[in-house]
C-alpha atoms as a PDB file:
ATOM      1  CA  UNK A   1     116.813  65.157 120.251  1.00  0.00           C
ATOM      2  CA  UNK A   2     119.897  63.218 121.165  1.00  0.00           C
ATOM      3  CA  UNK A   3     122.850  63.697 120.051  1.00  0.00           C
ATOM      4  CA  UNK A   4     126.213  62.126 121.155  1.00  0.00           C
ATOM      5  CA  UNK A   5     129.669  64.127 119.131  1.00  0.00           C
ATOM      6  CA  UNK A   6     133.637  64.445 119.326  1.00  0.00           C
ATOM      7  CA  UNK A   7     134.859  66.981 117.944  1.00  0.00           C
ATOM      8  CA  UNK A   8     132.480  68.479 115.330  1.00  0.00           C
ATOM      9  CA  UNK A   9     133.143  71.962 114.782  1.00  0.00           C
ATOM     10  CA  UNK A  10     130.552  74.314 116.865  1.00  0.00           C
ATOM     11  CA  UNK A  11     129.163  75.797 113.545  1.00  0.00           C
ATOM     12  CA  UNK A  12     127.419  72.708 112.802  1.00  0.00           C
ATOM     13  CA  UNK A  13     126.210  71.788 116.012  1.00  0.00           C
ATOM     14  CA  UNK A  14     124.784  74.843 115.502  1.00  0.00           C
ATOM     15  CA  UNK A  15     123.237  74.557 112.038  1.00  0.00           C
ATOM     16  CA  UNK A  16     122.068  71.299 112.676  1.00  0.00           C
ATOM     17  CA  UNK A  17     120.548  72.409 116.013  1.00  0.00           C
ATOM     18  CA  UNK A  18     118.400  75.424 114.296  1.00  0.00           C
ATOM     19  CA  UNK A  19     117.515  72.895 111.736  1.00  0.00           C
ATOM     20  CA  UNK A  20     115.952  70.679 113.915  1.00  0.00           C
ATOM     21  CA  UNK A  21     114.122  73.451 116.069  1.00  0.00           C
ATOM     22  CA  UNK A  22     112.497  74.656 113.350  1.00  0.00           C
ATOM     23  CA  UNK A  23     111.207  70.820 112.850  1.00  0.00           C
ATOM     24  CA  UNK A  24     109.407  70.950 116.581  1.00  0.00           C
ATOM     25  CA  UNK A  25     112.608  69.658 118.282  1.00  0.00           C
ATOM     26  CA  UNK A  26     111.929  71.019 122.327  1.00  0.00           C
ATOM     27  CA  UNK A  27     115.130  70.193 123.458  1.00  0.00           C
ATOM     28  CA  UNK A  28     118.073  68.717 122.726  1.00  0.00           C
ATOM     29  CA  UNK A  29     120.443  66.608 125.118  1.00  0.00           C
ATOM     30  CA  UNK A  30     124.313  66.746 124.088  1.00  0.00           C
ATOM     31  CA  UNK A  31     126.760  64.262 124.923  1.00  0.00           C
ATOM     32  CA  UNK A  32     129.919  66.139 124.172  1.00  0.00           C
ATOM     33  CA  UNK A  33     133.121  63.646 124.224  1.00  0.00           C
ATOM     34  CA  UNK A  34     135.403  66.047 122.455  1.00  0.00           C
ATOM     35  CA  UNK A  35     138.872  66.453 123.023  1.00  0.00           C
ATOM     36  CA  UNK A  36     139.365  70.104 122.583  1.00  0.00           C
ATOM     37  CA  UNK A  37     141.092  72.807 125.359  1.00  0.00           C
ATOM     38  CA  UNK A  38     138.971  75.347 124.561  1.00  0.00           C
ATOM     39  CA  UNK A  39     135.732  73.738 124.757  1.00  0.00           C
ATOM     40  CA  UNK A  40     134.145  75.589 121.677  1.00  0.00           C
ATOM     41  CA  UNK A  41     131.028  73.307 121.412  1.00  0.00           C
ATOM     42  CA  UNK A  42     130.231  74.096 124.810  1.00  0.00           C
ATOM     43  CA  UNK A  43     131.052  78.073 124.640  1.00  0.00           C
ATOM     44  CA  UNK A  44     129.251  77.860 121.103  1.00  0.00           C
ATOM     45  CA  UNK A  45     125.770  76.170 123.252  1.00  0.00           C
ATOM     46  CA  UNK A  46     125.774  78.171 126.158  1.00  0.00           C
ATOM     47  CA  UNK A  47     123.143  80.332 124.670  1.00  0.00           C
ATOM     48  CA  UNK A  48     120.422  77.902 124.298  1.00  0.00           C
ATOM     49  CA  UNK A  49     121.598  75.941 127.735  1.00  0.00           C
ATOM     50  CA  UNK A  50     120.607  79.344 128.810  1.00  0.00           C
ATOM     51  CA  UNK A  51     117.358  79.385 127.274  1.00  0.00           C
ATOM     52  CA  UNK A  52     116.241  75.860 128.571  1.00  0.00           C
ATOM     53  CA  UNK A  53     116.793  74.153 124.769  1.00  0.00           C
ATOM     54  CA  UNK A  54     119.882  72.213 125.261  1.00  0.00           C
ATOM     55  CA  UNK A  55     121.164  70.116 128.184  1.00  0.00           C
ATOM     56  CA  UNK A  56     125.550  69.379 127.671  1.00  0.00           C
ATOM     57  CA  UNK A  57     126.478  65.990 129.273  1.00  0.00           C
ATOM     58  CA  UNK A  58     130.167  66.415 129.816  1.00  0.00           C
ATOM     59  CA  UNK A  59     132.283  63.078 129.170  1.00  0.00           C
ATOM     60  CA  UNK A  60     135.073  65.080 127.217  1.00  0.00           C
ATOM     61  CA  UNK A  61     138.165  63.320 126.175  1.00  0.00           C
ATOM     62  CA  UNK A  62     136.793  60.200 128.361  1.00  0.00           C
ATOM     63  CA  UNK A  63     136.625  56.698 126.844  1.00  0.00           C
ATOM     64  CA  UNK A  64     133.492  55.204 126.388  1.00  0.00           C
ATOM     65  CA  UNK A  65     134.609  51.476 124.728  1.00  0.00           C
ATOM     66  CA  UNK A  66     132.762  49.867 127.772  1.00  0.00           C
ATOM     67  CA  UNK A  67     129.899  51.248 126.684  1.00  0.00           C
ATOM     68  CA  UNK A  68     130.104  50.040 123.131  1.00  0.00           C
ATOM     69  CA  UNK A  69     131.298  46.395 124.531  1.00  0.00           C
ATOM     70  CA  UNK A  70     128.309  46.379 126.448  1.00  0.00           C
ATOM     71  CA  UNK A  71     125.955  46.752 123.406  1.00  0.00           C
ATOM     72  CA  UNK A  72     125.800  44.479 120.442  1.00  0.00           C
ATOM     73  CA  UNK A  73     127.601  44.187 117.579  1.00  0.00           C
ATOM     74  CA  UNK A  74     125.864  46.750 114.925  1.00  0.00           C
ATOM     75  CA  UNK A  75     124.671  48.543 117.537  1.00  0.00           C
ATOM     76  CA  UNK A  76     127.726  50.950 118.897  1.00  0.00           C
ATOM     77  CA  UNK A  77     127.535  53.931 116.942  1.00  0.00           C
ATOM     78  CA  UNK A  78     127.545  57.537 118.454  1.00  0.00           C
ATOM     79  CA  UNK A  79     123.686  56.999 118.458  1.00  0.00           C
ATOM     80  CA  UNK A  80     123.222  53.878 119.789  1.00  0.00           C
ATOM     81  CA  UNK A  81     125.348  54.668 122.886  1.00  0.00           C
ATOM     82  CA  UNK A  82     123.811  58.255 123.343  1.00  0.00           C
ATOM     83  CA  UNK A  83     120.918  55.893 123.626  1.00  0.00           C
ATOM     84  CA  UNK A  84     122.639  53.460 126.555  1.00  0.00           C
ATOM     85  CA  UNK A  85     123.903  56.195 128.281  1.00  0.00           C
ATOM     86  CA  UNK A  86     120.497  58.318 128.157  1.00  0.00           C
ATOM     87  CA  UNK A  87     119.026  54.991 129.526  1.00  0.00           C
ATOM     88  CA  UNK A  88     121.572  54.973 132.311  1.00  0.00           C
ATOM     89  CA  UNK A  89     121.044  58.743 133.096  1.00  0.00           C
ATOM     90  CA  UNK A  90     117.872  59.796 135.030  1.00  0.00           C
ATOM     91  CA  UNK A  91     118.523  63.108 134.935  1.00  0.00           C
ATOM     92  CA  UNK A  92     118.803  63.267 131.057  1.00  0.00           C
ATOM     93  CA  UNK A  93     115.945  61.751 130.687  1.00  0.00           C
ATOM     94  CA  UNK A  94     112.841  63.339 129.039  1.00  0.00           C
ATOM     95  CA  UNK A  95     109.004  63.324 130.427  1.00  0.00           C
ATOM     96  CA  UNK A  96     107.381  60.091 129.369  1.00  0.00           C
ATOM     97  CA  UNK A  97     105.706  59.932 126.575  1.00  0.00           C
ATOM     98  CA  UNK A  98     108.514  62.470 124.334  1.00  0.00           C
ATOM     99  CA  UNK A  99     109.251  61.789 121.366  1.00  0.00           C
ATOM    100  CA  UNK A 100     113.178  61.019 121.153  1.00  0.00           C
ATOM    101  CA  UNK A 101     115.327  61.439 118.509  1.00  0.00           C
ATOM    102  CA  UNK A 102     118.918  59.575 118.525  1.00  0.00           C
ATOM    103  CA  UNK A 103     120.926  61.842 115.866  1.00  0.00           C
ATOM    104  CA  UNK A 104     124.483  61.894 114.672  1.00  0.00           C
ATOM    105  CA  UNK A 105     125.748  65.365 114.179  1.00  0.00           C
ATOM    106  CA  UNK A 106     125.854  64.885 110.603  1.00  0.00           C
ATOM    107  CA  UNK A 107     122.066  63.239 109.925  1.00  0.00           C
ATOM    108  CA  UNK A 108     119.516  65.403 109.322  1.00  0.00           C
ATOM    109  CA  UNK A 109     115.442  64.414 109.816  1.00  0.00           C
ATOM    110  CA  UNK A 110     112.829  65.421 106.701  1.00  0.00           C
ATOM    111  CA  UNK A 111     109.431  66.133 107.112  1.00  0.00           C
ATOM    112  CA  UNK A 112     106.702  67.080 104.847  1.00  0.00           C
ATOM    113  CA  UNK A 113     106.423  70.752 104.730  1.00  0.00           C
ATOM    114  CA  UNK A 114     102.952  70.603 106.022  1.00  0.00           C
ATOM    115  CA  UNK A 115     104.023  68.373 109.228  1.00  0.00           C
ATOM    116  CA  UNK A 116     106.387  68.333 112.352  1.00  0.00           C
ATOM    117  CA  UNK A 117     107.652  66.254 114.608  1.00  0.00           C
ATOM    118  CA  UNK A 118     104.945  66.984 117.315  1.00  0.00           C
ATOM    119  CA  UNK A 119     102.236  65.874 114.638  1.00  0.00           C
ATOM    120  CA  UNK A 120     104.699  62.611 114.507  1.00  0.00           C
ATOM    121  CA  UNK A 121     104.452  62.301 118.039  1.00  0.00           C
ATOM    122  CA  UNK A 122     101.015  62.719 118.100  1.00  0.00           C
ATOM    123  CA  UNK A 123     100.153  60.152 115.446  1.00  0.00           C
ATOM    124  CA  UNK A 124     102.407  57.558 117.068  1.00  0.00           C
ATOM    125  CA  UNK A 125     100.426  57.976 120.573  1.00  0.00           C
ATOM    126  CA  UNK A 126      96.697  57.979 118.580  1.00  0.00           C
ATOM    127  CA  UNK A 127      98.346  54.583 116.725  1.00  0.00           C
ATOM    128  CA  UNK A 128      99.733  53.044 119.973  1.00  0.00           C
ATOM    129  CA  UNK A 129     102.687  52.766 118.634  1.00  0.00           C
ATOM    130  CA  UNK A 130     106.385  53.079 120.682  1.00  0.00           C
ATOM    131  CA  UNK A 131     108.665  52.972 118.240  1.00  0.00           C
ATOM    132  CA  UNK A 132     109.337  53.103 114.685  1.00  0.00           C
ATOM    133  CA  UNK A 133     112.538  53.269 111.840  1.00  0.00           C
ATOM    134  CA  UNK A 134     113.549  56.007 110.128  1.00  0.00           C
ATOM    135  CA  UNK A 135     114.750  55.210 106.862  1.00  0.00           C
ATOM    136  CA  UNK A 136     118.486  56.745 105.758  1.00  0.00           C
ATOM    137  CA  UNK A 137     118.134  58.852 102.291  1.00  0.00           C
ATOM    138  CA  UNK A 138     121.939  57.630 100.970  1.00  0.00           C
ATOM    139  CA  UNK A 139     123.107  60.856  99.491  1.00  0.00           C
ATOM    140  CA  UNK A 140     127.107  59.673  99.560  1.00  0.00           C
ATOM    141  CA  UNK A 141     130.457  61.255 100.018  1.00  0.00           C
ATOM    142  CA  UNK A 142     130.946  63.155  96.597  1.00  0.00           C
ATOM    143  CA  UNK A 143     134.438  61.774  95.695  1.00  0.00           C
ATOM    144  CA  UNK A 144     135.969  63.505  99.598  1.00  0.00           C
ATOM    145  CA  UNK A 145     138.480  61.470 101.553  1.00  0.00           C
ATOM    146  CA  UNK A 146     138.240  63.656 104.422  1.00  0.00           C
ATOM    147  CA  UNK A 147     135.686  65.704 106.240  1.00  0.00           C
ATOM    148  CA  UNK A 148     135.821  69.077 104.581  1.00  0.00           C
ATOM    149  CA  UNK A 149     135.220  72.532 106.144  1.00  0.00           C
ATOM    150  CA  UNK A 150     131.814  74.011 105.952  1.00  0.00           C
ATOM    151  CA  UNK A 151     128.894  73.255 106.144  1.00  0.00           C
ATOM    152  CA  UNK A 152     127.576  69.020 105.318  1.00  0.00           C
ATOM    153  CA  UNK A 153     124.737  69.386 103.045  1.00  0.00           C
ATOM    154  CA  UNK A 154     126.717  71.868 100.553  1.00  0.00           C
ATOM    155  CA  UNK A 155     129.295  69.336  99.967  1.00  0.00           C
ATOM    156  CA  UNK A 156     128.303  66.021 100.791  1.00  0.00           C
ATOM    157  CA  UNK A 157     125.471  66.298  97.264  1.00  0.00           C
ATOM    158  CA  UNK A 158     126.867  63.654  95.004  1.00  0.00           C
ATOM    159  CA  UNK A 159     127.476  59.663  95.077  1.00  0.00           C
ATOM    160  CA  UNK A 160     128.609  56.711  93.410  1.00  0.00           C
ATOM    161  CA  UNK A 161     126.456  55.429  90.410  1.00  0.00           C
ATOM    162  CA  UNK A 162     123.986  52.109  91.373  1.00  0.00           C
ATOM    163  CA  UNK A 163     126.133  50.224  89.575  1.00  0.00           C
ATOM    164  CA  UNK A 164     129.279  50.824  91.100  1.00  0.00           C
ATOM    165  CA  UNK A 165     131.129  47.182  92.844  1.00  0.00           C
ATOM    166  CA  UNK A 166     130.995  47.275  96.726  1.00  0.00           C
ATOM    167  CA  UNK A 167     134.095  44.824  97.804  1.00  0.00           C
ATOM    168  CA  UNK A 168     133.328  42.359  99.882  1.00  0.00           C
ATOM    169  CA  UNK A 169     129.332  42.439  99.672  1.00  0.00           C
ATOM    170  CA  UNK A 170     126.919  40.252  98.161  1.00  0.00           C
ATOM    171  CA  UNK A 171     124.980  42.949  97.302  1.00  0.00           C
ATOM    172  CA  UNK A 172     126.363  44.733  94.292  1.00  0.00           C
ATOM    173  CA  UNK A 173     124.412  47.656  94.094  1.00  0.00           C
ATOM    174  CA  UNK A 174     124.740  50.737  95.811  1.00  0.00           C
ATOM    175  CA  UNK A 175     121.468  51.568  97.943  1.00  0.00           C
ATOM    176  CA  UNK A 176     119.458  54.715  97.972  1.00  0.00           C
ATOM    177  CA  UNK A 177     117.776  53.870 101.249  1.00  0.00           C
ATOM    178  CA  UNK A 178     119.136  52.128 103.962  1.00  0.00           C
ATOM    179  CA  UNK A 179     117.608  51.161 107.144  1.00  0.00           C
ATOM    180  CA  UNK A 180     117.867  54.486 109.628  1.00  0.00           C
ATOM    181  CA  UNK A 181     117.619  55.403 113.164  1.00  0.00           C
ATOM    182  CA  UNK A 182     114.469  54.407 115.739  1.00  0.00           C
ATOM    183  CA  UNK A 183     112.351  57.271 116.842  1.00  0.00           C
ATOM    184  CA  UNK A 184     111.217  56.093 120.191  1.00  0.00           C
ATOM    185  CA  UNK A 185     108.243  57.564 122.725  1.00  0.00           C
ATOM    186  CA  UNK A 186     110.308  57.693 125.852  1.00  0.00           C
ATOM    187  CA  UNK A 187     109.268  55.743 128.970  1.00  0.00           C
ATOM    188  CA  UNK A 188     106.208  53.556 126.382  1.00  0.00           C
ATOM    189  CA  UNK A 189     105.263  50.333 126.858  1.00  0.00           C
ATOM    190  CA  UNK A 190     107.502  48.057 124.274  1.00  0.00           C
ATOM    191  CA  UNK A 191     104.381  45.534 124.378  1.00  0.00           C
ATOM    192  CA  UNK A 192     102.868  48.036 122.077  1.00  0.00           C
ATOM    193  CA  UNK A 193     104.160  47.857 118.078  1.00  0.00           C
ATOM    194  CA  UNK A 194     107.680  48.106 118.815  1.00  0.00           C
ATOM    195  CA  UNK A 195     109.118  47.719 115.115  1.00  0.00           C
ATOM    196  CA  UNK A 196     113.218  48.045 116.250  1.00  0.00           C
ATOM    197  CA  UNK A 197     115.704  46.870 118.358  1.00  0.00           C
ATOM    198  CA  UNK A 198     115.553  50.125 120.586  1.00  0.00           C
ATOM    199  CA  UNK A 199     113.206  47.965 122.860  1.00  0.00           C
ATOM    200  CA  UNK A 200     116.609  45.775 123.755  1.00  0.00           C
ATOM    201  CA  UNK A 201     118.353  48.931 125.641  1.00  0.00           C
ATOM    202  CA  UNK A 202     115.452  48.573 128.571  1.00  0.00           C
ATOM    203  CA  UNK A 203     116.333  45.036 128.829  1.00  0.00           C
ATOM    204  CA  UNK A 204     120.343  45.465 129.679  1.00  0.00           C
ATOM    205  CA  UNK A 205     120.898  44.044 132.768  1.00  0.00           C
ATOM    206  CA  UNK A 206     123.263  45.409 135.287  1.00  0.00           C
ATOM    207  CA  UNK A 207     125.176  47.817 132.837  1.00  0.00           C
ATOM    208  CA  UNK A 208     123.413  50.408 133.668  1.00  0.00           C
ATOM    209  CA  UNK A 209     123.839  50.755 137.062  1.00  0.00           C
ATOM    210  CA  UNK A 210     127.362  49.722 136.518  1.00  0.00           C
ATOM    211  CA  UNK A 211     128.455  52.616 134.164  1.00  0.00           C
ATOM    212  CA  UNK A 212     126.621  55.037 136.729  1.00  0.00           C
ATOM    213  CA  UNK A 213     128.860  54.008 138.862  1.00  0.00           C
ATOM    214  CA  UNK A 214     132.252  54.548 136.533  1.00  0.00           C
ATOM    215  CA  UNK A 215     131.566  58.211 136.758  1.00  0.00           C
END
């Protein structure tokens, strides 16, 4: 799992970590570009750096806008540049063949009870596939302005109905699904049945060895 954050409150690093563990998640890199003194997502980790499940990349309080410039335009979330600078990091990098899971701290994967992720993994090696979408389950922001304390799934339960106007869209119904994150098998052959544009980040000339050197 992959995971880039600023700020999020070590609680639900923590909750969402556990979450995911219990889903077949191995390990779990951190990019942690958080401003705090105290460094409580760090102190709040330590534990499971200890036990081999969670690898901290330290970039705290640094800007990373040349890294977003460098990617396209729809493409510079917190995931999608977790995913240029995982690409530009050896030493983050997982064996081939993982299964690698770009995250925000707030997104949570859903399974079928009776399945994991390793089955995933296993089903998109048998298929010969690299890559594949993830569809986003809209669930809204319940009415909140601001991020409130506590945990994310107890409060963020409730949106707006499917007939409610979106400004500015052509589209003038709320969706239920939207189109998610790519799950990729790390270090595959994109000539296989590459399905997303997580193919493009091997295929970035230059930057990569460019922001290696920044650091």
């Amino acid at each position: 799992m992959l995971v880039a954050f600023k700020d999020t409150q070590p609680v639900e690093l923590i909750r969402h970590l556990e979450y995911h563990l219990l889903l077949g998640v191995d390990h779990a890199v951190y990019i942690d570009n958080s401003c705090d003194r105290d460094a409580a997502a760090n102190v709040s980790l330590a534990p499971y750096v200890a036990r081999g499940l969670v690898t901290i990349f330290d970039l705290r309080c640094r800007s990373i806008h040349h890294i977003a410039r460098a990617l396209e335009r729809g493409q510079r979330g917190a995931s999608s540049v977790a995913l240029y600078i995982i690409y530009a990091t050896p030493s983050l990098q997982p064996p081939v063949g993982s299964l690698l899971l770009p995250l925000d701290d707030d997104e949570y994967m859903v399974v079928p009870s009776n399945s994991s992720l390793r089955d995933l993994a296993t089903r998109m090696h048998r298929d010969r596939i690299s890559s594949v979408v993830v569809p986003w389950r809209l669930f809204g922001s319940s009415g909140l302005v601001c991020q409130p304390p506590g945990p994310v799934l107890r409060h963020f339960v409730r949106r707006a109905p499917l007939t409610w106007a979106l400004d500015g869209r052509s589209d003038r119904r709320v969706p239920q699904v939207a189109v998610g994150k790519p799950l990729v098998l790390w270090g595959v052959d994109c000539r296989l049945k590459c399905s997303t544009h997580s193919c493009k980040y091997q295929g970035v000339r230059g930057h990569g060895e460019r922001w290696r050197s920044d650091w």
